[in-house]
C-alpha atoms as a PDB file:
ATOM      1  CA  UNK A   1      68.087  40.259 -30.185  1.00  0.00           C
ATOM      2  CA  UNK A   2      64.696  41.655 -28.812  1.00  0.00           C
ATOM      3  CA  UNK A   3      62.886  40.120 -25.794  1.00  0.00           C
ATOM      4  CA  UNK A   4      59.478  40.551 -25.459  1.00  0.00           C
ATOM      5  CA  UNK A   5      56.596  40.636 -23.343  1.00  0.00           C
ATOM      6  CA  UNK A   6      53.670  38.098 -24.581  1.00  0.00           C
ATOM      7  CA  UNK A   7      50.066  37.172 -23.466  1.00  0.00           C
ATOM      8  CA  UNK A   8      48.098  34.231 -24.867  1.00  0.00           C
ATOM      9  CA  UNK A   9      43.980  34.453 -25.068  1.00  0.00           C
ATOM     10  CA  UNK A  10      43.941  33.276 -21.541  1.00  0.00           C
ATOM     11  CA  UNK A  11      45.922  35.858 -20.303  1.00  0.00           C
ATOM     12  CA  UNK A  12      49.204  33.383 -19.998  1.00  0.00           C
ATOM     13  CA  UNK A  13      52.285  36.299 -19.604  1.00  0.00           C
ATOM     14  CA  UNK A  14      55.377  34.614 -20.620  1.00  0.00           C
ATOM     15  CA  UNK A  15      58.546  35.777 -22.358  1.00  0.00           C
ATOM     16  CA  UNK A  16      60.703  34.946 -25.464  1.00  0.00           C
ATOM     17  CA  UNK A  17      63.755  36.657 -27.587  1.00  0.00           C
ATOM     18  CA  UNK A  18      63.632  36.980 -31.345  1.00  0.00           C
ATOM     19  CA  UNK A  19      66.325  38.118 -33.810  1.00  0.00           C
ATOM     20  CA  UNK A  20      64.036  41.258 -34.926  1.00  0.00           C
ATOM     21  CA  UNK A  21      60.635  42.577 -34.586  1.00  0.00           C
ATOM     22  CA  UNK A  22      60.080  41.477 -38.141  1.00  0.00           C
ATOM     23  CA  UNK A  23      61.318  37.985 -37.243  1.00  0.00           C
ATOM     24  CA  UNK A  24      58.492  37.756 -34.476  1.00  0.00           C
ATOM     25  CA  UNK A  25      55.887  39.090 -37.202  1.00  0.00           C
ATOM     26  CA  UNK A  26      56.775  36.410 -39.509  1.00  0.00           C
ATOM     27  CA  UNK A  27      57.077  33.726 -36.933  1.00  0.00           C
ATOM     28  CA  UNK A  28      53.542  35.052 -35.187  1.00  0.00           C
ATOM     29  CA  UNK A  29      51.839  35.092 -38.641  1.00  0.00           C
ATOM     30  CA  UNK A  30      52.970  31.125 -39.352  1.00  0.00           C
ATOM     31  CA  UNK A  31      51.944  30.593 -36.114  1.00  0.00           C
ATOM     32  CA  UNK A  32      55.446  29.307 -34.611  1.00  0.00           C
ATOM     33  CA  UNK A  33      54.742  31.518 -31.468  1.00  0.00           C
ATOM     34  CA  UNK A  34      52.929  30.170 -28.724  1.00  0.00           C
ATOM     35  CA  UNK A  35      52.172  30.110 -24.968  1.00  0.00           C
ATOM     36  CA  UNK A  36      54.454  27.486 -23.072  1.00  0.00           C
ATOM     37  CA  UNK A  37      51.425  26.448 -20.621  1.00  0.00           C
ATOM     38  CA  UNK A  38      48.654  26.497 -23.030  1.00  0.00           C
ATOM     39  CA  UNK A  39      49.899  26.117 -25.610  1.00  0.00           C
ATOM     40  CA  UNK A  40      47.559  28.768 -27.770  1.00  0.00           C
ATOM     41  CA  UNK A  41      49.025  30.736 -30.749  1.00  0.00           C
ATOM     42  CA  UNK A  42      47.061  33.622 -30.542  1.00  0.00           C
ATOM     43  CA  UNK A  43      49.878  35.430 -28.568  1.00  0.00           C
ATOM     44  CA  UNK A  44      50.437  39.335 -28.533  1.00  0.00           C
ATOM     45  CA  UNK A  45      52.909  41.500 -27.615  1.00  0.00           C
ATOM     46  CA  UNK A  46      53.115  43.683 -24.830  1.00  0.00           C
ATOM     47  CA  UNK A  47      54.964  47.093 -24.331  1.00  0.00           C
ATOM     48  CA  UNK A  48      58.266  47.168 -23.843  1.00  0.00           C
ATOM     49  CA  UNK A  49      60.582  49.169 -22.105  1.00  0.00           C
ATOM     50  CA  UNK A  50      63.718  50.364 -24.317  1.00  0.00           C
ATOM     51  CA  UNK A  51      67.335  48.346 -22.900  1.00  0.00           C
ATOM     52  CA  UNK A  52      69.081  50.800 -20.749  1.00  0.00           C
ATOM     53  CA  UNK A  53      72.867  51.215 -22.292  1.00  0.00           C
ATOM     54  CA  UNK A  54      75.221  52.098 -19.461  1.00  0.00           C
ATOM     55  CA  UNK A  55      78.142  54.175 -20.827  1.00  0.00           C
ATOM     56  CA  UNK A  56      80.474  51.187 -20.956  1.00  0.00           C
ATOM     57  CA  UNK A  57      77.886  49.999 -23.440  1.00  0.00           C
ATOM     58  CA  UNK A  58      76.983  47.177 -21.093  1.00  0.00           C
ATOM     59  CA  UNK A  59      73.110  46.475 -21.409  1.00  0.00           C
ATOM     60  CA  UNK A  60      70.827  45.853 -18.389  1.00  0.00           C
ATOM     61  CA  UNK A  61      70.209  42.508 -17.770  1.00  0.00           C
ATOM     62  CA  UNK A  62      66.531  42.839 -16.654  1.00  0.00           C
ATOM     63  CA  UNK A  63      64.629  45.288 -18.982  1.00  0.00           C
ATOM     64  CA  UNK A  64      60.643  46.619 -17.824  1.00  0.00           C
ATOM     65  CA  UNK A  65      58.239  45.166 -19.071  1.00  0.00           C
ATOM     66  CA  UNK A  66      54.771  47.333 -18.527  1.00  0.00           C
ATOM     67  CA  UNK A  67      52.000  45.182 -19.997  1.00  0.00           C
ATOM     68  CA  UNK A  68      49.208  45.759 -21.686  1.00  0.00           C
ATOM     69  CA  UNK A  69      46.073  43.193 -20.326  1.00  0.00           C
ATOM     70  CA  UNK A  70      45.360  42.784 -17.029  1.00  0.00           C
ATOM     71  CA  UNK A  71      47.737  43.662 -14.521  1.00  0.00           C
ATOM     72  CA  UNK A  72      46.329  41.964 -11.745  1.00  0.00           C
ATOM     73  CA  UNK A  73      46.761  38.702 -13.801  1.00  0.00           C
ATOM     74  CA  UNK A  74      50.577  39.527 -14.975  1.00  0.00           C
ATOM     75  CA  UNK A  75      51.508  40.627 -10.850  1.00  0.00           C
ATOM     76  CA  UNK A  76      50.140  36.969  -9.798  1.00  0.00           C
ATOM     77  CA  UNK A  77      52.206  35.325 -12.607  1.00  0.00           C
ATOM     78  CA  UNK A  78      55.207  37.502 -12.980  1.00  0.00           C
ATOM     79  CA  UNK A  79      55.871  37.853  -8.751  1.00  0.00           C
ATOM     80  CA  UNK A  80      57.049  34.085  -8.737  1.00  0.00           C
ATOM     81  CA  UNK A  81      59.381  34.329 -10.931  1.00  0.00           C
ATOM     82  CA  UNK A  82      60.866  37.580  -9.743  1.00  0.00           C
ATOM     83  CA  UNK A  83      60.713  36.446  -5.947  1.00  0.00           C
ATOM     84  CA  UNK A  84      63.140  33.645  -7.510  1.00  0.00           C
ATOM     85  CA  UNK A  85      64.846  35.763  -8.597  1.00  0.00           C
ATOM     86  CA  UNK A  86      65.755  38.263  -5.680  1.00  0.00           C
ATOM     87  CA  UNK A  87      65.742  34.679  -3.400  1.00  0.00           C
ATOM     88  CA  UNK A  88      68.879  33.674  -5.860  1.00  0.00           C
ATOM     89  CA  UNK A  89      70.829  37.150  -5.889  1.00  0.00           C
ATOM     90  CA  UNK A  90      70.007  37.005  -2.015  1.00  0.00           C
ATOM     91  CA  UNK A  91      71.883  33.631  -1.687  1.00  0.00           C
ATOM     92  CA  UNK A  92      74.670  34.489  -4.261  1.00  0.00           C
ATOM     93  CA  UNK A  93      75.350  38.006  -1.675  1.00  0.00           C
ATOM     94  CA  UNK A  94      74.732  35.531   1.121  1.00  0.00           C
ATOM     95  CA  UNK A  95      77.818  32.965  -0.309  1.00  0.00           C
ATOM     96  CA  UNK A  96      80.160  35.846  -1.009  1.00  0.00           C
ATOM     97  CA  UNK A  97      79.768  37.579   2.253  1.00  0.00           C
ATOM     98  CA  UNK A  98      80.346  33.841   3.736  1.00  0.00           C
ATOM     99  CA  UNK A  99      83.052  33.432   1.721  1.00  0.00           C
ATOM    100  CA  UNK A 100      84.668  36.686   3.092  1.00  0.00           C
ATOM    101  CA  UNK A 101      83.885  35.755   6.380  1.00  0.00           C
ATOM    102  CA  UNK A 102      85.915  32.517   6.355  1.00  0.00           C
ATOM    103  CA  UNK A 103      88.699  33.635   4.744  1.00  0.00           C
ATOM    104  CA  UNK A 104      89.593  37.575   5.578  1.00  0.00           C
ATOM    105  CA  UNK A 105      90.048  38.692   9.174  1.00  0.00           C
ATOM    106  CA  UNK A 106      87.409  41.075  10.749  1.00  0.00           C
ATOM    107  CA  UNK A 107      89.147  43.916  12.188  1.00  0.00           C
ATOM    108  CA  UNK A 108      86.081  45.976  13.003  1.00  0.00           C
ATOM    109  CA  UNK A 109      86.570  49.184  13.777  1.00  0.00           C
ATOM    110  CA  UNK A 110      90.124  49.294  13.103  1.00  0.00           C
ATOM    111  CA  UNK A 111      89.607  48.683   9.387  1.00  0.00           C
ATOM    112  CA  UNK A 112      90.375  51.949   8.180  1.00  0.00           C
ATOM    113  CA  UNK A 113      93.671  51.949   9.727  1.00  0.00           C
ATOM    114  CA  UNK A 114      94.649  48.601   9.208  1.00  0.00           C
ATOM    115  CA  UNK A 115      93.842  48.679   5.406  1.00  0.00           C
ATOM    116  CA  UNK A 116      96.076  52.060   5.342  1.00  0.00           C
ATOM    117  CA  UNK A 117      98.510  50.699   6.509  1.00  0.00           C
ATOM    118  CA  UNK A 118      98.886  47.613   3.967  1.00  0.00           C
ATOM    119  CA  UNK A 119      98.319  50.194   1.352  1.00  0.00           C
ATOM    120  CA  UNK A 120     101.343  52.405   2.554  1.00  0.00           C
ATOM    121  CA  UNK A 121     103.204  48.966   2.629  1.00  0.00           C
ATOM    122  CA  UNK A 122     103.387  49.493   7.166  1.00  0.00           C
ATOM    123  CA  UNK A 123     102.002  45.748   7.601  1.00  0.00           C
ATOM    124  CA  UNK A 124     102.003  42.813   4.841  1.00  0.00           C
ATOM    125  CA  UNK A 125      99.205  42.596   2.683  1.00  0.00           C
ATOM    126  CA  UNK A 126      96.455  39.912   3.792  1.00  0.00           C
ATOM    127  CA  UNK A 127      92.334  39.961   3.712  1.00  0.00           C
ATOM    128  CA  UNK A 128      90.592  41.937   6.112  1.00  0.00           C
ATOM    129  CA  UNK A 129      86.867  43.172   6.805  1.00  0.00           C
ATOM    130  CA  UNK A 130      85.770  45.622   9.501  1.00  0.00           C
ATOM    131  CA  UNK A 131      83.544  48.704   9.606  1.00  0.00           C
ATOM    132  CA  UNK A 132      83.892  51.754   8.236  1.00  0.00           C
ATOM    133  CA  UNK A 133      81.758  55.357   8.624  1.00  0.00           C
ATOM    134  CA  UNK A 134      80.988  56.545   4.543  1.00  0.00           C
ATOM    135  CA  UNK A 135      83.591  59.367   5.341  1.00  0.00           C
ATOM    136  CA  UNK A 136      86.116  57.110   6.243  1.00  0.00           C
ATOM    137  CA  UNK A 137      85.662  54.850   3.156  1.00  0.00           C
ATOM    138  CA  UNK A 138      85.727  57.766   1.272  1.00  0.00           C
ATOM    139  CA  UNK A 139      88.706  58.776   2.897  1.00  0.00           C
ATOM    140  CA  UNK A 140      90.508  55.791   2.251  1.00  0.00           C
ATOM    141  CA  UNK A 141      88.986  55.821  -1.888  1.00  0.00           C
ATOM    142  CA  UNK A 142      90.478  59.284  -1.732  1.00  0.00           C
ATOM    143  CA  UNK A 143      93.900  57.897  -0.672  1.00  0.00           C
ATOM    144  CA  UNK A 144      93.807  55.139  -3.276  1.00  0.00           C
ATOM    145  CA  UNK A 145      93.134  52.522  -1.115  1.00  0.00           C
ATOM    146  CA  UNK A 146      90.850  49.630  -2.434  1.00  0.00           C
ATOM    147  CA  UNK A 147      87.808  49.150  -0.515  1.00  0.00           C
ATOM    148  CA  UNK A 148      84.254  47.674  -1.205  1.00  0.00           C
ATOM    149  CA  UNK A 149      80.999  47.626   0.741  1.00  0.00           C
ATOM    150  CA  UNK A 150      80.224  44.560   2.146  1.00  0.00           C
ATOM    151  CA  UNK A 151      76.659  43.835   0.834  1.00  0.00           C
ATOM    152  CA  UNK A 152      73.871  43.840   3.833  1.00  0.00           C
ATOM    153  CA  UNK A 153      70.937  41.583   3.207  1.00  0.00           C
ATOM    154  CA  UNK A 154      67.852  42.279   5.270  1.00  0.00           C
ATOM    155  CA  UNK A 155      67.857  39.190   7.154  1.00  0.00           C
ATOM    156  CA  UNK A 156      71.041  40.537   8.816  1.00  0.00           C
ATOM    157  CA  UNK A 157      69.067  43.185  10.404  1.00  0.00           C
ATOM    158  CA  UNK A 158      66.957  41.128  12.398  1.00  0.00           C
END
């Protein structure tokens, strides 16, 4: 599957996947391809960025797209849609760090030594979050203990 970057005559940027480059060609030229607020089939393509492969041969959700026509026009149109989509990753950090919150202890500063000691079996097991200096985190990665940042959003800052 390809997904590509179209503008209509009017300078409409909008998005759509296709099997193949050829399949766009041949649905373009029967004029099956056309702009979801217009409506207009004279659509073209814009350039694409090549999918990023990590080595796990998982693809990047969210390839870049650098058009071709009018930035100005595709920045207006195409900042909606990725404030949306930074206000929904924002909410899903927002519910996880919540969800930690409620349901793991906060131990603060004594989180490196408290999660040492359930690794080395000391105390029982049971969900904790605290702080943590980068060298102590990756002092406890070093030791094998299981650790993860917990996300900041910016609105915790203020």
């Amino acid at each position: 599957m390809i997904r590509y970057s179209l503008r209509c005559e009017r300078g409409h940027a909008f998005e759509s996947w296709f099997q193949s480059s050829s399949a766009y060609e041949s649905q373009e030229k029967r004029k099956l391809v056309s702009c979801p607020s217009c409506g207009s089939v004279k659509v073209e393509r814009g350039i694409m960025a090549p999918q990023i492969v990590s080595k796990k041969g998982s693809e990047n959700p969210a390839p870049v797209a650098a058009e071709v026509a009018s930035t100005e026009v595709a920045a207006t149109e195409s900042t909606p849609l990725l404030m949306a989509h930074e206000r929904e990753l924002r909410a899903k950090i927002k519910e996880l760090r919540d969800h930690i919150t409620k349901n793991a202890d906060n131990v603060g500063e004594r989180f490196p030594n408290e999660a040492r000691k359930m690794h080395y079996g000391d105390i029982e097991h049971r969900p904790i979050y605290g702080e943590a200096s980068p060298e102590e985190a990756r002092s406890l990665i070093d030791e094998g203990v299981e650790v993860s940042p917990l996300p900041v959003l910016p609105d915790d800052r203020n």
